[in-house]
Protein backbone atom coordinates (compact mmCIF):
# COMPACT_ATOMS: atom_id res chain seq x y z
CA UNK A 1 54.32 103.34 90.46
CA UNK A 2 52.70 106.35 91.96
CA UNK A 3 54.48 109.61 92.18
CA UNK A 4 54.58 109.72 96.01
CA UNK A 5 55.97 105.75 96.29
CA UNK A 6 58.66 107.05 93.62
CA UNK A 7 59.45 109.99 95.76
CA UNK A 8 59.71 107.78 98.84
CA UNK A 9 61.94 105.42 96.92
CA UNK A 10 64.65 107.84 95.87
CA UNK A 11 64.66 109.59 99.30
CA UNK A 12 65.37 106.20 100.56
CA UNK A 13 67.91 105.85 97.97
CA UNK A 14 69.77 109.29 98.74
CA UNK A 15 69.72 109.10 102.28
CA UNK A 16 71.90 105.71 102.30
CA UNK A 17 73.63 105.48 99.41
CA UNK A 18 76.80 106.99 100.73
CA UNK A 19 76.39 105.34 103.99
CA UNK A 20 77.70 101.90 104.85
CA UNK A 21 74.49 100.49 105.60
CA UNK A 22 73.12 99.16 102.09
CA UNK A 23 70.47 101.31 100.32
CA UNK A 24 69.20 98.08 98.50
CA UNK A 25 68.10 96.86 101.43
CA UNK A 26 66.85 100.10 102.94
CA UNK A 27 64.96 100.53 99.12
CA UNK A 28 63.51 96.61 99.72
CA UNK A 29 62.30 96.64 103.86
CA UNK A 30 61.19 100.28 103.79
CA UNK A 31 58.82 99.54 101.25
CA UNK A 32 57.72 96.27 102.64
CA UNK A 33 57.09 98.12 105.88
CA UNK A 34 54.86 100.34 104.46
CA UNK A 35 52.67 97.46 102.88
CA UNK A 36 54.00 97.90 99.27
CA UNK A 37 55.51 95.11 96.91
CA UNK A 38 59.16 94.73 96.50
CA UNK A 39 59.95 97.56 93.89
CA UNK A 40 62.10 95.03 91.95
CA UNK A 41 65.86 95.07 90.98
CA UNK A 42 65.06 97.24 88.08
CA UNK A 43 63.85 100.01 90.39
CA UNK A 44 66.57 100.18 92.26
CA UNK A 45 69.25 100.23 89.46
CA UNK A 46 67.19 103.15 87.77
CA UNK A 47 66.95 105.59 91.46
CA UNK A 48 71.25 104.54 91.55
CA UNK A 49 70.82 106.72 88.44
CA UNK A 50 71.49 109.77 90.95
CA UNK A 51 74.07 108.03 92.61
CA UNK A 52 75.94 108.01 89.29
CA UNK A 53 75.31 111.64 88.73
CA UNK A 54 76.32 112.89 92.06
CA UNK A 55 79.38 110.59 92.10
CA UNK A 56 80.52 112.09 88.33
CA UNK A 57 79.42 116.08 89.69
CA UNK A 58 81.27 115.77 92.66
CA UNK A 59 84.22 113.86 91.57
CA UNK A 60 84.36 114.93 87.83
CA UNK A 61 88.37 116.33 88.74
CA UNK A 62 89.19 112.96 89.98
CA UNK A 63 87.48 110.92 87.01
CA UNK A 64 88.71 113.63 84.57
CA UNK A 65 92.41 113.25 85.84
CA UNK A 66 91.85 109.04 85.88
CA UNK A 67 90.28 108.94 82.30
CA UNK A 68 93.56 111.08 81.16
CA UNK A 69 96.29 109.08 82.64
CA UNK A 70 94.56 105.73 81.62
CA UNK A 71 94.45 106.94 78.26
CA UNK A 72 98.26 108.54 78.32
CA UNK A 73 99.22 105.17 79.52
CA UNK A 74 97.97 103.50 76.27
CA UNK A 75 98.68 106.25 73.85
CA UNK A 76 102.14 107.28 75.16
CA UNK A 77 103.39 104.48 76.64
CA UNK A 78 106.44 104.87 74.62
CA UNK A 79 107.26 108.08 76.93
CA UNK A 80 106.56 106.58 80.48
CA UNK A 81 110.44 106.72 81.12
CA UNK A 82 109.29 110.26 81.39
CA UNK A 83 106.62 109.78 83.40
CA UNK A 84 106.85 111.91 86.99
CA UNK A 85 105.84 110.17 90.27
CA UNK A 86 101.99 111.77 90.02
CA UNK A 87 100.97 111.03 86.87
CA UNK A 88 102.41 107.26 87.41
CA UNK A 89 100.42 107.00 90.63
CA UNK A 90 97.73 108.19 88.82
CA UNK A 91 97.93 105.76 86.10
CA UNK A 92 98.29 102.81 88.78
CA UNK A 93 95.15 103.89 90.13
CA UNK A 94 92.77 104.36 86.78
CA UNK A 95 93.74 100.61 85.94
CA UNK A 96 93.24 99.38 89.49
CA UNK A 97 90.16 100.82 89.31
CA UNK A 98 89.50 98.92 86.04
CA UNK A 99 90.97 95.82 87.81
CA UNK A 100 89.19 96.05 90.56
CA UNK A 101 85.50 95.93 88.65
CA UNK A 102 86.51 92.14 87.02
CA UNK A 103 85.38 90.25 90.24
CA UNK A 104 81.84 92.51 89.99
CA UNK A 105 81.69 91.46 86.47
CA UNK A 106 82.16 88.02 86.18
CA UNK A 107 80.24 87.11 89.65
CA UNK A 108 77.40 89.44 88.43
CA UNK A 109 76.85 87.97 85.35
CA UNK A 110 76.56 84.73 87.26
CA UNK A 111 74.36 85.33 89.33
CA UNK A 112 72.07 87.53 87.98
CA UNK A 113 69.24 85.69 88.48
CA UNK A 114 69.61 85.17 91.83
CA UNK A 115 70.96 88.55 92.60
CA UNK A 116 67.59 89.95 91.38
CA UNK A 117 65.12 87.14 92.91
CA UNK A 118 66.37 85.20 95.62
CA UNK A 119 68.84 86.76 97.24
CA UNK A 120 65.63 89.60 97.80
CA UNK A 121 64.39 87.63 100.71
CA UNK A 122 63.38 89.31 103.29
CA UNK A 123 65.36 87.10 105.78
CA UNK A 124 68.89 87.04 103.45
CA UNK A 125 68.71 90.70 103.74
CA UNK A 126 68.00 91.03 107.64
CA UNK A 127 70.76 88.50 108.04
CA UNK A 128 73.00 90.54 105.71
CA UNK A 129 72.32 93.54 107.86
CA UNK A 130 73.45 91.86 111.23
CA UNK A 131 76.54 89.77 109.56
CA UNK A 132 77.95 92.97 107.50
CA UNK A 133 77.96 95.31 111.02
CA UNK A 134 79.42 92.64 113.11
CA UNK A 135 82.35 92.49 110.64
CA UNK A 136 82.50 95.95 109.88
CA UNK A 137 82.68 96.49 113.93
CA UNK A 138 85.53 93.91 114.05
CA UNK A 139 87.19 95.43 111.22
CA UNK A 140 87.46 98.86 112.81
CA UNK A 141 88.66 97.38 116.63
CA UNK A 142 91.13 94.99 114.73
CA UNK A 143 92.74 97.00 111.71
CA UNK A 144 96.08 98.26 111.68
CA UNK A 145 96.23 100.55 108.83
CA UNK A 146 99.93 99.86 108.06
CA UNK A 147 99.43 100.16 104.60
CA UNK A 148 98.96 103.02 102.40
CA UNK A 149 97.20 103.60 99.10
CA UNK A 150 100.11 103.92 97.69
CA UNK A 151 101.47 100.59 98.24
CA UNK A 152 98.18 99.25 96.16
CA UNK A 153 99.16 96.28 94.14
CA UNK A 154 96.84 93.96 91.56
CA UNK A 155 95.92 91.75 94.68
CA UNK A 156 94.71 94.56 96.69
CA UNK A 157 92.21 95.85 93.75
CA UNK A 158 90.87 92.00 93.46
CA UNK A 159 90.14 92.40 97.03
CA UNK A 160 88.10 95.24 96.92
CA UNK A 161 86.64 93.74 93.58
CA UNK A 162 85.36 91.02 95.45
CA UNK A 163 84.15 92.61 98.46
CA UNK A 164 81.80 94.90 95.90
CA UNK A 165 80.86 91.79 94.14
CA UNK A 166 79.22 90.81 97.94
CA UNK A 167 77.15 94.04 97.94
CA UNK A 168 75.34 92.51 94.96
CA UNK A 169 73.54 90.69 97.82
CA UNK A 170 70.91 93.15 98.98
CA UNK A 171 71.78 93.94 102.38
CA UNK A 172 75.26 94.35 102.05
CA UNK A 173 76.61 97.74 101.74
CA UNK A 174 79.11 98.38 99.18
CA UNK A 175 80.93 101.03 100.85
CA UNK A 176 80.17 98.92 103.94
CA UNK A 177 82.53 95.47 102.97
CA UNK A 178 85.02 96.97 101.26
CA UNK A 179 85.95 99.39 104.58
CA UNK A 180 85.91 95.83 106.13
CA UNK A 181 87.69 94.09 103.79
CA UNK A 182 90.79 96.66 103.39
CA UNK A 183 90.57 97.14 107.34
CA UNK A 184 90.97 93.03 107.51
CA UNK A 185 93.62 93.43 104.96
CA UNK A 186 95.43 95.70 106.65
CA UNK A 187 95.07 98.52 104.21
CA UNK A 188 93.88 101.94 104.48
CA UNK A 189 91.78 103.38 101.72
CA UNK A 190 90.44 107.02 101.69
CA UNK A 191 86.85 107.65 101.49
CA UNK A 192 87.51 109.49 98.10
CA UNK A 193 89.31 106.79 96.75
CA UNK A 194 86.42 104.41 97.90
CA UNK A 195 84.10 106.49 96.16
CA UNK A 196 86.02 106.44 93.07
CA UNK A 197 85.60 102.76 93.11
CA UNK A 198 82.21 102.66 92.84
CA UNK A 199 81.73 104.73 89.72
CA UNK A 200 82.08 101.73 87.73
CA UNK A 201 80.22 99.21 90.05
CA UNK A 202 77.06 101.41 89.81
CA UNK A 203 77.25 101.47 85.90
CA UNK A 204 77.98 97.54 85.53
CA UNK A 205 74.89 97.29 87.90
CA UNK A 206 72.54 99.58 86.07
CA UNK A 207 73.50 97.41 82.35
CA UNK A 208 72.80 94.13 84.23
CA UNK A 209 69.44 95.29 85.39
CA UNK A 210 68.16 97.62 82.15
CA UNK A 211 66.38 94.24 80.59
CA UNK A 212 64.15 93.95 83.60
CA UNK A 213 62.73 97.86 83.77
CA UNK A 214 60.10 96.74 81.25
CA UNK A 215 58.86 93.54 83.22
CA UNK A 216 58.70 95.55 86.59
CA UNK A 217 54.60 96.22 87.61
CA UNK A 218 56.56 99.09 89.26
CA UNK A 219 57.27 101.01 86.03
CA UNK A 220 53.40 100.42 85.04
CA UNK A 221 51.46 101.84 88.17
């Protein structure tokens, strides 16, 4: 890969990561626009690399607060009759978290092959594009937002489990369906808290895809 396609590539990949509107997709028809071959799974997972770092710099409170409760909840558990109302809510949300990366998992191991080869198509992705903003402008005319974070339960993190397990599918943004699938649900999930989620979607994606950085004619260029 040349040093100006690899710039290109992670500009592409900064610019839309935090915006509902896939940066897979973004990183696959930009490219293809400007007459280049499909940089590959691999690539992709490796330019997230930022999006992990920014998401752990910005949010490194938040994490550092989740990665205490979660382990105060296992180590102390004997004491949670002591527990106050934050550091419970806080503990309910580290393991939701955790919960809520099960449906990525499974459905990622899966389809793996697919995620990384078919589901690449030009045309999946363009359709993915249309079908994801439609729903995401239903879910915003439609949603009640009765429901706060708070009121979370196991069901709700499965939700937004599966709605990231979707943005495996270049094309659909991960930020994007799970807006639309809490708005449809009737819930009402903060940005931060969003962003929180996806800590551990990024790294499950960047182990699935670290086998293929060696076979991508990207990394050899």
């Amino acid at each position: 890969m040349k040093l100006f396609q690899s710039f290109v590539i992670g500009l592409i990949q900064g610019l839309t990561e935090f915006l509902p509107i896939s940066s897979t997709a973004h990183v696959r028809i930009i490219p293809s626009l400007l007459g280049w071959n499909d940089p590959g799974a691999a690539v992709t997972a490796v330019t997230q690399l930022g999006t992990l770092a920014a998401v752990l710099i910005f949010f490194r409170d938040d994490l550092w607060k989740l990665l205490k409760a979660g382990t105060k909840s296992i180590v102390h558990f004997d004491q949670r009759g002591r527990w106050n109302s934050v550091t419970v809510r806080e503990i309910k949300l580290a393991w939701y978290i955790v919960l809520g990366t099960i449906p990525i998992g499974i459905l990622g191991l899966m389809f793996k092959h697919q995620i990384e080869n078919d589901l690449r198509s030009l045309n999946i992705i363009g359709w993915s594009l249309i079908g994801l903003a439609i729903l995401l402008a239903l879910a915003e005319v439609t949603a009640k937002h009765r429901r706060k974070i708070e009121e979370m339960n196991f069901t709700d993190t499965q939700v937004i489990g599966f709605a990231q397990a979707v943005a495996l599918i270049p094309g659909s943004s991960r930020s994007g369906v799970t807006i639309t699938a809490v708005c449809f649900w009737d819930s009402r999930v903060k940005v931060r808290r969003d962003f929180l989620f996806c800590y551990p979607y990024l790294l499950f994606w960047r182990a699935i895809t670290r086998t293929e950085r060696s076979n991508s004619t990207w990394f050899r260029r």
